[in-house]
PDB file of N, CA and C in Angstrom:
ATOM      1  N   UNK A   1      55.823 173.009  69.748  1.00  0.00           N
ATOM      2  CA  UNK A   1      55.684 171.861  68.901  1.00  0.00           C
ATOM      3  C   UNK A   1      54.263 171.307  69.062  1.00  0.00           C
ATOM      4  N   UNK A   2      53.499 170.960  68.401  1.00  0.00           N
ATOM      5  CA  UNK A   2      51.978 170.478  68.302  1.00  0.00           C
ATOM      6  C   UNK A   2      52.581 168.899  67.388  1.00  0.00           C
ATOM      7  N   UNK A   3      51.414 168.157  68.069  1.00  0.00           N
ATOM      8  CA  UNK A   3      51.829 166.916  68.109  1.00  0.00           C
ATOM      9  C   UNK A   3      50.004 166.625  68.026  1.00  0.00           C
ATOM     10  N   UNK A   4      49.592 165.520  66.911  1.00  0.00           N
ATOM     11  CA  UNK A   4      48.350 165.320  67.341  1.00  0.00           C
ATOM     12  C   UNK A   4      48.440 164.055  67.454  1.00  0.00           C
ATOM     13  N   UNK A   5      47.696 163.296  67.944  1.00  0.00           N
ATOM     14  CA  UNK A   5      47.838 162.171  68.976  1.00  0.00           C
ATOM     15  C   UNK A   5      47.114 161.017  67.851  1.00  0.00           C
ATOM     16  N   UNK A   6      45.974 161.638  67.684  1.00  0.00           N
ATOM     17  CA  UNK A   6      45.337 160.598  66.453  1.00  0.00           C
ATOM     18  C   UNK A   6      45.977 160.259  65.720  1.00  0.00           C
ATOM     19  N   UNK A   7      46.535 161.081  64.883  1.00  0.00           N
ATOM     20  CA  UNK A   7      47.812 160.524  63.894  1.00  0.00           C
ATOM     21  C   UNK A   7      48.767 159.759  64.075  1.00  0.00           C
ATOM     22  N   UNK A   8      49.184 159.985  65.290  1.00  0.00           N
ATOM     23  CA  UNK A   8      50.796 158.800  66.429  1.00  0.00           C
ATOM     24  C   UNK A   8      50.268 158.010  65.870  1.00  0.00           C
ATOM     25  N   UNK A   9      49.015 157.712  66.972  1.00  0.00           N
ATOM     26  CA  UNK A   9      48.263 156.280  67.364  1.00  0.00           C
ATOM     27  C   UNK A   9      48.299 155.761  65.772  1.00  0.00           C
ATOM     28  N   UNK A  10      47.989 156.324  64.914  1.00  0.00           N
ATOM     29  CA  UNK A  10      47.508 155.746  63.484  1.00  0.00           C
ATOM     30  C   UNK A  10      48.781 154.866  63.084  1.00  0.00           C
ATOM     31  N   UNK A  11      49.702 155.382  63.506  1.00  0.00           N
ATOM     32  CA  UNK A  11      51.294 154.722  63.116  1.00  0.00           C
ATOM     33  C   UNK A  11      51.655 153.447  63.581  1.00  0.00           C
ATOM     34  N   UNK A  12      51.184 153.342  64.628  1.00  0.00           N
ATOM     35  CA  UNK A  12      51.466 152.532  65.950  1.00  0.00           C
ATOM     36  C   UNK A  12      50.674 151.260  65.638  1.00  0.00           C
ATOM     37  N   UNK A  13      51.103 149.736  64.706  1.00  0.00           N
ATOM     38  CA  UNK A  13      50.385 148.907  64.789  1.00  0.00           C
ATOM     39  C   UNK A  13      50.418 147.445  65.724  1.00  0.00           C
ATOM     40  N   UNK A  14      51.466 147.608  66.560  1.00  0.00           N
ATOM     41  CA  UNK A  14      51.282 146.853  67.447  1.00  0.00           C
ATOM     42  C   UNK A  14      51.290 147.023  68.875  1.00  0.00           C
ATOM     43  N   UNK A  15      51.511 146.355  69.745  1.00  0.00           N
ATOM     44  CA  UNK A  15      50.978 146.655  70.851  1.00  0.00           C
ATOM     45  C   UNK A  15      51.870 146.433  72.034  1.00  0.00           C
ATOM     46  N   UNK A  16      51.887 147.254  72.732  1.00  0.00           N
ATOM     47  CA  UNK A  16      52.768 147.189  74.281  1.00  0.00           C
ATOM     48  C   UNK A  16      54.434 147.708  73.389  1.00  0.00           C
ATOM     49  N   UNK A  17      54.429 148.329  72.496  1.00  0.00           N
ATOM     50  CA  UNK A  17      56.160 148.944  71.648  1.00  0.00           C
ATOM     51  C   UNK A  17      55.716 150.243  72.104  1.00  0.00           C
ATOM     52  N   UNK A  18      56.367 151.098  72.673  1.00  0.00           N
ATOM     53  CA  UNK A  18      55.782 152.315  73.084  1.00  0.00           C
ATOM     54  C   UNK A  18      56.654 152.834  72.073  1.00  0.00           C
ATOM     55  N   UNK A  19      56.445 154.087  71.364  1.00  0.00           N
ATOM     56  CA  UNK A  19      57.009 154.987  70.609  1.00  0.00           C
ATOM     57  C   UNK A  19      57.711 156.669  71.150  1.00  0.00           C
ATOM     58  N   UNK A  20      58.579 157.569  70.288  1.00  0.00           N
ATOM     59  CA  UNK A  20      58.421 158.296  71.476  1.00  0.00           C
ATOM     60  C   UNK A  20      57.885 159.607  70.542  1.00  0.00           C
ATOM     61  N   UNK A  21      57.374 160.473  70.935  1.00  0.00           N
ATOM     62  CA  UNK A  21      56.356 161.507  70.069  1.00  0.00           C
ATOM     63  C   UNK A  21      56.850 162.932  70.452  1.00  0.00           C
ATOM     64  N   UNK A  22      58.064 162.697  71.989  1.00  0.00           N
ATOM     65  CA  UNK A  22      58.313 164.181  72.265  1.00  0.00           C
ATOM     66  C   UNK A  22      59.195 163.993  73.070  1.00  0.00           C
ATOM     67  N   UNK A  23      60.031 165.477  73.421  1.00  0.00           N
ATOM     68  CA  UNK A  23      60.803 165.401  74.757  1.00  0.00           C
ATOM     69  C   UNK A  23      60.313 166.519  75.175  1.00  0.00           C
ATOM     70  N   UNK A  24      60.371 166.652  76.983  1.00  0.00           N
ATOM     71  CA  UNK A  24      60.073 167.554  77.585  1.00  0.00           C
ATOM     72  C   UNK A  24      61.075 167.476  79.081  1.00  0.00           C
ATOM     73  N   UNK A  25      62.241 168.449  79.023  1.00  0.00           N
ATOM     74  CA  UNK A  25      63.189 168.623  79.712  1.00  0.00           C
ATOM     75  C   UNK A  25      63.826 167.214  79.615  1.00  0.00           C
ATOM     76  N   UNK A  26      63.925 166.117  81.078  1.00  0.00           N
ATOM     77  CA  UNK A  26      64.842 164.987  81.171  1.00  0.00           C
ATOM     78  C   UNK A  26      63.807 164.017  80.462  1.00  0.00           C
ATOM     79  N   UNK A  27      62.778 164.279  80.202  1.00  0.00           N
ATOM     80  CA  UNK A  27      61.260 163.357  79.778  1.00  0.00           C
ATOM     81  C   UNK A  27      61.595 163.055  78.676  1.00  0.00           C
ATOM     82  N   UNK A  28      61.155 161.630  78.297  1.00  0.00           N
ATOM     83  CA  UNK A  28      60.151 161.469  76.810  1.00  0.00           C
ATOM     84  C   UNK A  28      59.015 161.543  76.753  1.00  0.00           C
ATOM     85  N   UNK A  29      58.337 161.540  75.926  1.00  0.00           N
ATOM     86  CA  UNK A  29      56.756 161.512  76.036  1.00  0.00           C
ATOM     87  C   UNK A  29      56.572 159.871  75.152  1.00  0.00           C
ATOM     88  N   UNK A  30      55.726 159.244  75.274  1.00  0.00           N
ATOM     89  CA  UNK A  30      55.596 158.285  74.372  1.00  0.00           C
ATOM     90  C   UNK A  30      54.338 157.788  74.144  1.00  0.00           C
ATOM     91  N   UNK A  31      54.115 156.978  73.159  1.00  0.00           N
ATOM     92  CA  UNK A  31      52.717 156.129  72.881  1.00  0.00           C
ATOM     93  C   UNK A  31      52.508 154.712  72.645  1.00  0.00           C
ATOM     94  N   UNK A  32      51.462 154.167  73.308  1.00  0.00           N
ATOM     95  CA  UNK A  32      51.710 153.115  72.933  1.00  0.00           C
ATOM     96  C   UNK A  32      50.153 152.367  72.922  1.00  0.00           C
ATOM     97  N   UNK A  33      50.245 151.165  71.869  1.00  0.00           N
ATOM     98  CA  UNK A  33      48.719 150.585  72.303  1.00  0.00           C
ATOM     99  C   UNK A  33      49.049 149.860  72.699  1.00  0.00           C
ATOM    100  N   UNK A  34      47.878 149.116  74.393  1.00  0.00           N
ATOM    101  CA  UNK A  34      48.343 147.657  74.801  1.00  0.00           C
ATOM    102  C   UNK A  34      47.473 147.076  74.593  1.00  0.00           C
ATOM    103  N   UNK A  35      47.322 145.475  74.660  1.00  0.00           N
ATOM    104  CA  UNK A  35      45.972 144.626  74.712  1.00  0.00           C
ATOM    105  C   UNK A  35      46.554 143.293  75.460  1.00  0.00           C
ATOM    106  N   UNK A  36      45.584 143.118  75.999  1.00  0.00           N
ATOM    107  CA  UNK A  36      46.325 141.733  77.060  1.00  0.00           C
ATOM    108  C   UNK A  36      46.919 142.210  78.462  1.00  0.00           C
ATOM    109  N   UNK A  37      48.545 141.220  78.496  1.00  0.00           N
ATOM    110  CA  UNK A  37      49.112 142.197  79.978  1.00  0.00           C
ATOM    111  C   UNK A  37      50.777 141.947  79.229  1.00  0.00           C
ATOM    112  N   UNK A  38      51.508 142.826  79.737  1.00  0.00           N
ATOM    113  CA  UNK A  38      52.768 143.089  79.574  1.00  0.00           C
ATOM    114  C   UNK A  38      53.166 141.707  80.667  1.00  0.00           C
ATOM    115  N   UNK A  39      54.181 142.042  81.727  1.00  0.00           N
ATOM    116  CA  UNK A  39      54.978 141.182  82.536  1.00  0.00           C
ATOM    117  C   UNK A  39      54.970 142.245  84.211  1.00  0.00           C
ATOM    118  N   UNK A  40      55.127 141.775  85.040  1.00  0.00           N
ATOM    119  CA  UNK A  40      55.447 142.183  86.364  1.00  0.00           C
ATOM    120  C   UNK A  40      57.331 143.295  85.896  1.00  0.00           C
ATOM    121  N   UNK A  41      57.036 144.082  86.211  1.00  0.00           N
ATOM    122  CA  UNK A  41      58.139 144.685  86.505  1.00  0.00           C
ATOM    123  C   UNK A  41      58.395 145.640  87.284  1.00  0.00           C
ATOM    124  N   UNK A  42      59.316 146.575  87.767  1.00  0.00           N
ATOM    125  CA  UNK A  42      59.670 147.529  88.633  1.00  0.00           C
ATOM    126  C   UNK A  42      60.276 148.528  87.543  1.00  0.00           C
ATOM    127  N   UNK A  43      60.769 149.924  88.165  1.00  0.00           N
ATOM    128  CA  UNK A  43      61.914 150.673  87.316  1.00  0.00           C
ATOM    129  C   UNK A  43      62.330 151.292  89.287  1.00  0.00           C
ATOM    130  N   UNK A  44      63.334 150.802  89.229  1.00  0.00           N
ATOM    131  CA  UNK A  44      64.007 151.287  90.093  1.00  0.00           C
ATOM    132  C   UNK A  44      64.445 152.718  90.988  1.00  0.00           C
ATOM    133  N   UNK A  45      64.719 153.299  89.770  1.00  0.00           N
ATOM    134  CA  UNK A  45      65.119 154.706  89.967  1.00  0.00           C
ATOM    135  C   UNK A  45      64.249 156.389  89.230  1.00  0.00           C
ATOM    136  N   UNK A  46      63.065 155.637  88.971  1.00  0.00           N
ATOM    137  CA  UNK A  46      62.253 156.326  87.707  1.00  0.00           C
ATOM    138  C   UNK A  46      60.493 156.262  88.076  1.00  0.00           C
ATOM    139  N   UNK A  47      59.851 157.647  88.507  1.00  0.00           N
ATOM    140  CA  UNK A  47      58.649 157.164  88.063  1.00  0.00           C
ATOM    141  C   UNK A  47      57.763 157.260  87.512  1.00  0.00           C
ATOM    142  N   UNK A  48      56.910 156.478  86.846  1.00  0.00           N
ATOM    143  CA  UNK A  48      55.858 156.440  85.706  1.00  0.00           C
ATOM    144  C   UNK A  48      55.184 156.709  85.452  1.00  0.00           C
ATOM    145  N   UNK A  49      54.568 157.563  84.744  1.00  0.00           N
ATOM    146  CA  UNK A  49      53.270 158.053  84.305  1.00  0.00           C
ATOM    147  C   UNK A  49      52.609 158.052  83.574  1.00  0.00           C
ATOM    148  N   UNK A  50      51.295 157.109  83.198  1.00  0.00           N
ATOM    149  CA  UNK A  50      50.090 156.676  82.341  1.00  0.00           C
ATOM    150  C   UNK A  50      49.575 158.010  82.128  1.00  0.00           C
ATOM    151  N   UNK A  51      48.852 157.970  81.440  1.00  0.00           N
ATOM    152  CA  UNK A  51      47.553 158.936  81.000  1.00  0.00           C
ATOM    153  C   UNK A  51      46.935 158.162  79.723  1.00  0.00           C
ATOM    154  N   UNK A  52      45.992 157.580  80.190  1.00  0.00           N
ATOM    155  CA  UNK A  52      44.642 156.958  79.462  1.00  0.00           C
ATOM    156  C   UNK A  52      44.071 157.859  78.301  1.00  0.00           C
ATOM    157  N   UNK A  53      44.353 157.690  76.845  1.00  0.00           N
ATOM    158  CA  UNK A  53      43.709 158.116  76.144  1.00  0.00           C
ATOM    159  C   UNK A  53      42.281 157.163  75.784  1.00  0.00           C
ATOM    160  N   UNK A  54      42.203 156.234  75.154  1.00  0.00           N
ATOM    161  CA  UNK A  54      41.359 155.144  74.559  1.00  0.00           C
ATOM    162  C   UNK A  54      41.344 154.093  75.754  1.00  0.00           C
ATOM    163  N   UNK A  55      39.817 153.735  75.800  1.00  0.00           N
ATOM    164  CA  UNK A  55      40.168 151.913  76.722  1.00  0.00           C
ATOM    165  C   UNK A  55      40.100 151.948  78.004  1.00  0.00           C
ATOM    166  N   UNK A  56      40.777 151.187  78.857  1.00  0.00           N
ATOM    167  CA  UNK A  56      40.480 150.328  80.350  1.00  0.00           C
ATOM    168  C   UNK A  56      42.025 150.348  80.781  1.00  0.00           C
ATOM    169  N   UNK A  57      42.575 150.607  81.373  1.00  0.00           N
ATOM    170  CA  UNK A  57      44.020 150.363  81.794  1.00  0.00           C
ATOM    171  C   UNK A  57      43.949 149.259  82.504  1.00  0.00           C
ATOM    172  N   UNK A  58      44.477 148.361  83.322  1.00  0.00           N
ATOM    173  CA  UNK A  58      44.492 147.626  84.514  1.00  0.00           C
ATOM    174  C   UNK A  58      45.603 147.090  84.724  1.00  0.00           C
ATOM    175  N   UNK A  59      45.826 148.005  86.156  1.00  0.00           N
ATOM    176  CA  UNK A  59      47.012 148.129  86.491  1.00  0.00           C
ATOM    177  C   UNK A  59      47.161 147.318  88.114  1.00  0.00           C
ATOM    178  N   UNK A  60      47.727 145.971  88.178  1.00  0.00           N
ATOM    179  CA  UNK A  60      47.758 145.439  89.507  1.00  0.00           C
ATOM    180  C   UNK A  60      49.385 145.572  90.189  1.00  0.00           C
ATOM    181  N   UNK A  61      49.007 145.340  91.584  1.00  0.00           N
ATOM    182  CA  UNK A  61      50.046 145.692  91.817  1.00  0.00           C
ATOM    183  C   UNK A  61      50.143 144.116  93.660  1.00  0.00           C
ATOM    184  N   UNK A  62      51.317 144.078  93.947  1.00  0.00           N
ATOM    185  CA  UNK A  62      51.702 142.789  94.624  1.00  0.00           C
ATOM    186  C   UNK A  62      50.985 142.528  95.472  1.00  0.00           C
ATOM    187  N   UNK A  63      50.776 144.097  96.446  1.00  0.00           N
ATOM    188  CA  UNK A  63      49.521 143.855  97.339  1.00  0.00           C
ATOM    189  C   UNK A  63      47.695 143.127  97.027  1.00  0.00           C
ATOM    190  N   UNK A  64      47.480 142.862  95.902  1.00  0.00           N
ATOM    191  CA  UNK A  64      46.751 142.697  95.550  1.00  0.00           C
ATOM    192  C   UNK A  64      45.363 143.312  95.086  1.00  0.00           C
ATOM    193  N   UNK A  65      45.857 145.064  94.941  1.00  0.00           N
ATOM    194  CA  UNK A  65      45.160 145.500  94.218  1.00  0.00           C
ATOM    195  C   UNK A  65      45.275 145.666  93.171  1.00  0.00           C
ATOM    196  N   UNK A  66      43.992 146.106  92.504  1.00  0.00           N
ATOM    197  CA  UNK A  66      43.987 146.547  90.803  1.00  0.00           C
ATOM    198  C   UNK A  66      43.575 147.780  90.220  1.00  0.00           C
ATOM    199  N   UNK A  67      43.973 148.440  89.516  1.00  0.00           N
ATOM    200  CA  UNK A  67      43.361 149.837  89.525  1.00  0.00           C
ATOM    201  C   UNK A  67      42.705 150.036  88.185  1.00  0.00           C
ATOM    202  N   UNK A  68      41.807 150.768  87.598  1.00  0.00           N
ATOM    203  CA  UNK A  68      41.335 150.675  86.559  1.00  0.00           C
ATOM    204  C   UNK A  68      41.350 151.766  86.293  1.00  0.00           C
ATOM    205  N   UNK A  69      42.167 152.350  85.575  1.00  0.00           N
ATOM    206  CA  UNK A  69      42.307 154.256  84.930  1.00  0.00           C
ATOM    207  C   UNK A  69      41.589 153.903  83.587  1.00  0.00           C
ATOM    208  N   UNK A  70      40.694 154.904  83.396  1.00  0.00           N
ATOM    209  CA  UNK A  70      39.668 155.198  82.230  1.00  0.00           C
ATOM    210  C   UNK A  70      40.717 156.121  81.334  1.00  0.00           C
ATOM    211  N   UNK A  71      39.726 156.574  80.514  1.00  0.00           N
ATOM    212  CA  UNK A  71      39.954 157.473  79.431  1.00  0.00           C
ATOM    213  C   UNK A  71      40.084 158.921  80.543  1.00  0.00           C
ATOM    214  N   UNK A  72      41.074 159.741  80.052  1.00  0.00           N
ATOM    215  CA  UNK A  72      41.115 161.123  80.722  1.00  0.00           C
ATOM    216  C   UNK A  72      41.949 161.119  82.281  1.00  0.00           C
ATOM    217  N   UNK A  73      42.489 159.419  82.302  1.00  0.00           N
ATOM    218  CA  UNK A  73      42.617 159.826  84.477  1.00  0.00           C
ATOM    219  C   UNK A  73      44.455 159.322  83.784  1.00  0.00           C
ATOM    220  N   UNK A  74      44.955 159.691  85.024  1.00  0.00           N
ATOM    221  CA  UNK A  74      46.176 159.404  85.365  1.00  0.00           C
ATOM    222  C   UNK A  74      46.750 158.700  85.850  1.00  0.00           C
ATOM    223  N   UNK A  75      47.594 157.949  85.751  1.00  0.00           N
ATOM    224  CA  UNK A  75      48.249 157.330  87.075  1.00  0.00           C
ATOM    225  C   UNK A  75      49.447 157.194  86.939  1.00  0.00           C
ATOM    226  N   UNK A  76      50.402 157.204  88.176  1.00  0.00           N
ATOM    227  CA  UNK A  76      51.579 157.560  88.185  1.00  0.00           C
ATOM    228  C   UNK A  76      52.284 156.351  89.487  1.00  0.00           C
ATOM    229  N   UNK A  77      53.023 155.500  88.680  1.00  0.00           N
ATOM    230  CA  UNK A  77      53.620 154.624  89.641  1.00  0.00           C
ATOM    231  C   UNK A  77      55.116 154.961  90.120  1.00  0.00           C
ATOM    232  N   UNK A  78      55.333 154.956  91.184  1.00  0.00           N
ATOM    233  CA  UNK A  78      56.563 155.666  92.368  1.00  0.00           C
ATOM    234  C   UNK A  78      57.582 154.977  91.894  1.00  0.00           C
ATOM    235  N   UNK A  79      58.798 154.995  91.746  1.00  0.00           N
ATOM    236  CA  UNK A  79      59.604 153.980  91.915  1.00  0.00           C
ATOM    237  C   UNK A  79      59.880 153.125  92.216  1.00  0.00           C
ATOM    238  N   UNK A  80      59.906 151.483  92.173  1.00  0.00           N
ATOM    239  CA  UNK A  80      60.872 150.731  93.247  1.00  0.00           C
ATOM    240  C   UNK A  80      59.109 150.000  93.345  1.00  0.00           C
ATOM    241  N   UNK A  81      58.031 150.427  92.859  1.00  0.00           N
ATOM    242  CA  UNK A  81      57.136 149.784  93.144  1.00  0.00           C
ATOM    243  C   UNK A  81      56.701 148.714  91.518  1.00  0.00           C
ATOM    244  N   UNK A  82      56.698 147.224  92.148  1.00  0.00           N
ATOM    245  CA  UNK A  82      56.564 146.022  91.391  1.00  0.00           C
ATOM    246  C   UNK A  82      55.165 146.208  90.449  1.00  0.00           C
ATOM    247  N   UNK A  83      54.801 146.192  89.274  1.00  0.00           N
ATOM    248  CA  UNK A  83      53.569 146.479  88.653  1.00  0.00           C
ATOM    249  C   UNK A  83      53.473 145.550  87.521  1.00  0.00           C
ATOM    250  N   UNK A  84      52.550 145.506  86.799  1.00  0.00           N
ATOM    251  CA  UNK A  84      51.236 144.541  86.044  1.00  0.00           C
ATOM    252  C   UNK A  84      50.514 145.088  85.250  1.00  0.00           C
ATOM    253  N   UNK A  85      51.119 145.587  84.217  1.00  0.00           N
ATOM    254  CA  UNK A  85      49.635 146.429  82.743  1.00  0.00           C
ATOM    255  C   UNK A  85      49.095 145.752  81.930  1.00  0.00           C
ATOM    256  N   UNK A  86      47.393 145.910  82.098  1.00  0.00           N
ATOM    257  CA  UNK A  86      47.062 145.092  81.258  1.00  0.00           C
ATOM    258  C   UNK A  86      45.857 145.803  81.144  1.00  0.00           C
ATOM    259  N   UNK A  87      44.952 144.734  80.215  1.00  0.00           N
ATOM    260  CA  UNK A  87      43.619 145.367  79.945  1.00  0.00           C
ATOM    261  C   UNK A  87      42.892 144.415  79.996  1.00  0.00           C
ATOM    262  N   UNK A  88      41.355 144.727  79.629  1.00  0.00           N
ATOM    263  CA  UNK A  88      40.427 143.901  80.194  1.00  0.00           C
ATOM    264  C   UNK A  88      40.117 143.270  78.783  1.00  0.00           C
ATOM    265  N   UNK A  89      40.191 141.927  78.873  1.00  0.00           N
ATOM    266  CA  UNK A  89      40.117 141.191  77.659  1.00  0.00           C
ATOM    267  C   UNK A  89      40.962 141.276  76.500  1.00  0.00           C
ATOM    268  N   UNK A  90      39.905 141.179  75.238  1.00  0.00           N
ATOM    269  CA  UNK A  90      40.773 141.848  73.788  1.00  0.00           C
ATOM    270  C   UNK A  90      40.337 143.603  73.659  1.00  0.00           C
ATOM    271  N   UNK A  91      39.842 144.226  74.476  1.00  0.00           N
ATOM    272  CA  UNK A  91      40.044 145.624  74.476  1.00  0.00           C
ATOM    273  C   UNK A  91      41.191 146.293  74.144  1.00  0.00           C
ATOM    274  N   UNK A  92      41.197 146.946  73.546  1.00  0.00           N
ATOM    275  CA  UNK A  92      42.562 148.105  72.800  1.00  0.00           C
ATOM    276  C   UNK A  92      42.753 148.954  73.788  1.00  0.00           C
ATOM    277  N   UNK A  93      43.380 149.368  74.454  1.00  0.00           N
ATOM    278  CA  UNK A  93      43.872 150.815  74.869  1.00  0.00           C
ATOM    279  C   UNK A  93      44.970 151.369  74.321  1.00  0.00           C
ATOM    280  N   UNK A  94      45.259 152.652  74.595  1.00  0.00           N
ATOM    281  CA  UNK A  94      46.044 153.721  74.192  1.00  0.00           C
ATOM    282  C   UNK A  94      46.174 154.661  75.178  1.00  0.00           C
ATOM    283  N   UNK A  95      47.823 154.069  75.386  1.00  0.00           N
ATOM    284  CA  UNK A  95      48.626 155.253  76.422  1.00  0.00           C
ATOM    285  C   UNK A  95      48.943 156.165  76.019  1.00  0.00           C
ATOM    286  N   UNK A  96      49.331 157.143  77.179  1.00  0.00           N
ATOM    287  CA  UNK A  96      50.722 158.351  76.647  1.00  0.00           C
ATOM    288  C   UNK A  96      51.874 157.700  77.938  1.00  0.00           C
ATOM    289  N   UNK A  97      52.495 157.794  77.832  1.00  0.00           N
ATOM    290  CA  UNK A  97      53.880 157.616  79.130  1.00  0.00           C
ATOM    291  C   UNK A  97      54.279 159.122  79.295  1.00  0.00           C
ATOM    292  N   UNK A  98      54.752 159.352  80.249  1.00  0.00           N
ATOM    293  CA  UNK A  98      55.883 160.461  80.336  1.00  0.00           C
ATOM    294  C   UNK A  98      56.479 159.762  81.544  1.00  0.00           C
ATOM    295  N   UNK A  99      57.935 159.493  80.822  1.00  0.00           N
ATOM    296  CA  UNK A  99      59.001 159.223  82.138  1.00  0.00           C
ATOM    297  C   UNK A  99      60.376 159.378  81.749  1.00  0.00           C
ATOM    298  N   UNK A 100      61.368 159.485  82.421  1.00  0.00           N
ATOM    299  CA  UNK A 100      62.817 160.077  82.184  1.00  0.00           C
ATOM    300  C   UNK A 100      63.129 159.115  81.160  1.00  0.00           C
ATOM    301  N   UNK A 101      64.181 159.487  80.072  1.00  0.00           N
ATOM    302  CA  UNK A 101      64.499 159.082  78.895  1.00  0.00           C
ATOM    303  C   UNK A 101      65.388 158.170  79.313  1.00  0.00           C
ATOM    304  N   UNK A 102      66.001 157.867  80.464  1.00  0.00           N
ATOM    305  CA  UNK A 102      66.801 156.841  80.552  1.00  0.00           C
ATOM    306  C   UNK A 102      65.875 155.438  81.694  1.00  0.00           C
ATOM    307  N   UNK A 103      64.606 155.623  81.607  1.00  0.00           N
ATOM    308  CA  UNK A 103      63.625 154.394  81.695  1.00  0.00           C
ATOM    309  C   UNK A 103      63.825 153.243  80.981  1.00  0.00           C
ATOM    310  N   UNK A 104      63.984 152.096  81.306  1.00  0.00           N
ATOM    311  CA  UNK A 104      64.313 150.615  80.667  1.00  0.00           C
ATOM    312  C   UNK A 104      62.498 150.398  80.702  1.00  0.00           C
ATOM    313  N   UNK A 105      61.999 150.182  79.301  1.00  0.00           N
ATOM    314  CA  UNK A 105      60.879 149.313  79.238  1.00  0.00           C
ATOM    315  C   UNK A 105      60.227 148.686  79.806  1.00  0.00           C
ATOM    316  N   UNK A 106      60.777 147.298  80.286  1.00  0.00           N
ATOM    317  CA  UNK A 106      60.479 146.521  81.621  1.00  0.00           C
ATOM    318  C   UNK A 106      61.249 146.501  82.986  1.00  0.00           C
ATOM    319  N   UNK A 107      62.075 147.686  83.327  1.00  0.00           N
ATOM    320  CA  UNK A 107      63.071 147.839  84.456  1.00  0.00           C
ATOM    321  C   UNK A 107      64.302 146.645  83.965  1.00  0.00           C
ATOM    322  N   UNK A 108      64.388 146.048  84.810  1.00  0.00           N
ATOM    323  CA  UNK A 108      65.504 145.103  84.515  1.00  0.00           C
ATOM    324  C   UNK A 108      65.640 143.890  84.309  1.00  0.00           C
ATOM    325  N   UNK A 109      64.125 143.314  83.659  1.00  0.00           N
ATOM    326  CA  UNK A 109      63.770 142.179  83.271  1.00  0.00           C
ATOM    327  C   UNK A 109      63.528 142.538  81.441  1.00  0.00           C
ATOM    328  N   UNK A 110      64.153 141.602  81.216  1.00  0.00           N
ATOM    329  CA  UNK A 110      64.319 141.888  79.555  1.00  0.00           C
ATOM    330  C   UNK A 110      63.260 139.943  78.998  1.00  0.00           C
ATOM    331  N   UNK A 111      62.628 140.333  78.591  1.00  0.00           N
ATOM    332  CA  UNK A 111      61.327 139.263  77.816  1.00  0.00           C
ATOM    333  C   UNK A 111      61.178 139.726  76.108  1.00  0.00           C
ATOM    334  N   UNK A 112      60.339 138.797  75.322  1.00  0.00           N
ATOM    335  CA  UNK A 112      60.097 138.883  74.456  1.00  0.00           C
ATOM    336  C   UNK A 112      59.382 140.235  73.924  1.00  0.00           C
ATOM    337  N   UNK A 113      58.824 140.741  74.654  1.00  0.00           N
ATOM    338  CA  UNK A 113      58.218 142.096  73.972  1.00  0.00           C
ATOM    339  C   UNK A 113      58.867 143.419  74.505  1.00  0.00           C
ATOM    340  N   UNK A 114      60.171 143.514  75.299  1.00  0.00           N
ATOM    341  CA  UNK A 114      60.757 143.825  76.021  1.00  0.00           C
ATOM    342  C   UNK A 114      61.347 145.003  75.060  1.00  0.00           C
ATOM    343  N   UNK A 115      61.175 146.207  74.512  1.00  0.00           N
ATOM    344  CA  UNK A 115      61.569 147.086  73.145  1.00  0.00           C
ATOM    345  C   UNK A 115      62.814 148.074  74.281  1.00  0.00           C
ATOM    346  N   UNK A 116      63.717 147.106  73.366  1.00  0.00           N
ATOM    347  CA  UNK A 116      65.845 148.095  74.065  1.00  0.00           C
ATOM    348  C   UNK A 116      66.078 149.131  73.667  1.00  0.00           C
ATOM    349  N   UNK A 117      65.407 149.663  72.082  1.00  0.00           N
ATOM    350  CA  UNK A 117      65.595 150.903  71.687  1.00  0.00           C
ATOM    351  C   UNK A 117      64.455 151.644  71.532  1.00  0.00           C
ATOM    352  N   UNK A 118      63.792 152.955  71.465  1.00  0.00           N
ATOM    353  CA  UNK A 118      62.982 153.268  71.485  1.00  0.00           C
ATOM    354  C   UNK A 118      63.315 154.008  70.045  1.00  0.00           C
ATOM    355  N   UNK A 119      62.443 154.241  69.369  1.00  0.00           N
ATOM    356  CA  UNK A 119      61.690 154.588  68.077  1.00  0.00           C
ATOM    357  C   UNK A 119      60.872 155.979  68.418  1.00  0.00           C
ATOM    358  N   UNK A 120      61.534 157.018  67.474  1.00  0.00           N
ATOM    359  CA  UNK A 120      60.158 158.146  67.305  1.00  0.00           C
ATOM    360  C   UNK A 120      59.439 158.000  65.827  1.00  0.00           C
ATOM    361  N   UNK A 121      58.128 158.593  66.417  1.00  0.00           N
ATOM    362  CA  UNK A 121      57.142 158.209  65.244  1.00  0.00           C
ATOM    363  C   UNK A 121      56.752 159.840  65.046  1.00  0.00           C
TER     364      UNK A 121
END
């Protein structure tokens, strides 16, 4: 299956709704643009994986660091560990996710931008 990414993104007009673009074994694949910061959350039993297409990621976490994944880097948060996505200013970024299809959005805190069903584009 070939999937081009420019085109997703083209679909995709708001921000922090991740979409899903693929499956791969127990995986979804998904997309999403963020700007600003989402909310503190965990996923319990599941773990996460960014890959930076477009933009600045910034990703803090309780201990009080912050991580900044560019365009091209990865990052992959463990389970059970409390996290913070955001970006730097009004900067756009553009994720990919890959994480098990039964991932809750914000773990088990449900908020206003909080998306219960997921959407393929």
């Amino acid at each position: 299956m070939k999937i081009n990414l420019q085109e997703k993104f083209e679909k995709i007009s708001g921000y922090w709704h991740p979409y899903i673009i693929g499956e791969l074994n127990e995986n979804f694949i998904k997309l999403a643009r963020l700007k600003g910061t989402l909310i503190w959350h965990k996923h319990e039993d599941e773990d996460e994986m960014f890959v930076v297409i477009k933009g600045t990621l910034l990703m803090e976490f309780r201990d009080g660091r912050t991580l900044k994944i560019l365009p091209g880097e990865v990052l992959i948060i463990p389970k059970g560990i409390e996290h913070l996505p955001g970006t730097m200013g009004e900067e756009e970024v553009e994720v990919m996710l890959i994480e098990p299809k039964n991932t809750k959005h914000t773990g088990e805190i449900v908020v206003k931008q909080t998306v219960q069903n997921f959407e393929w584009i």
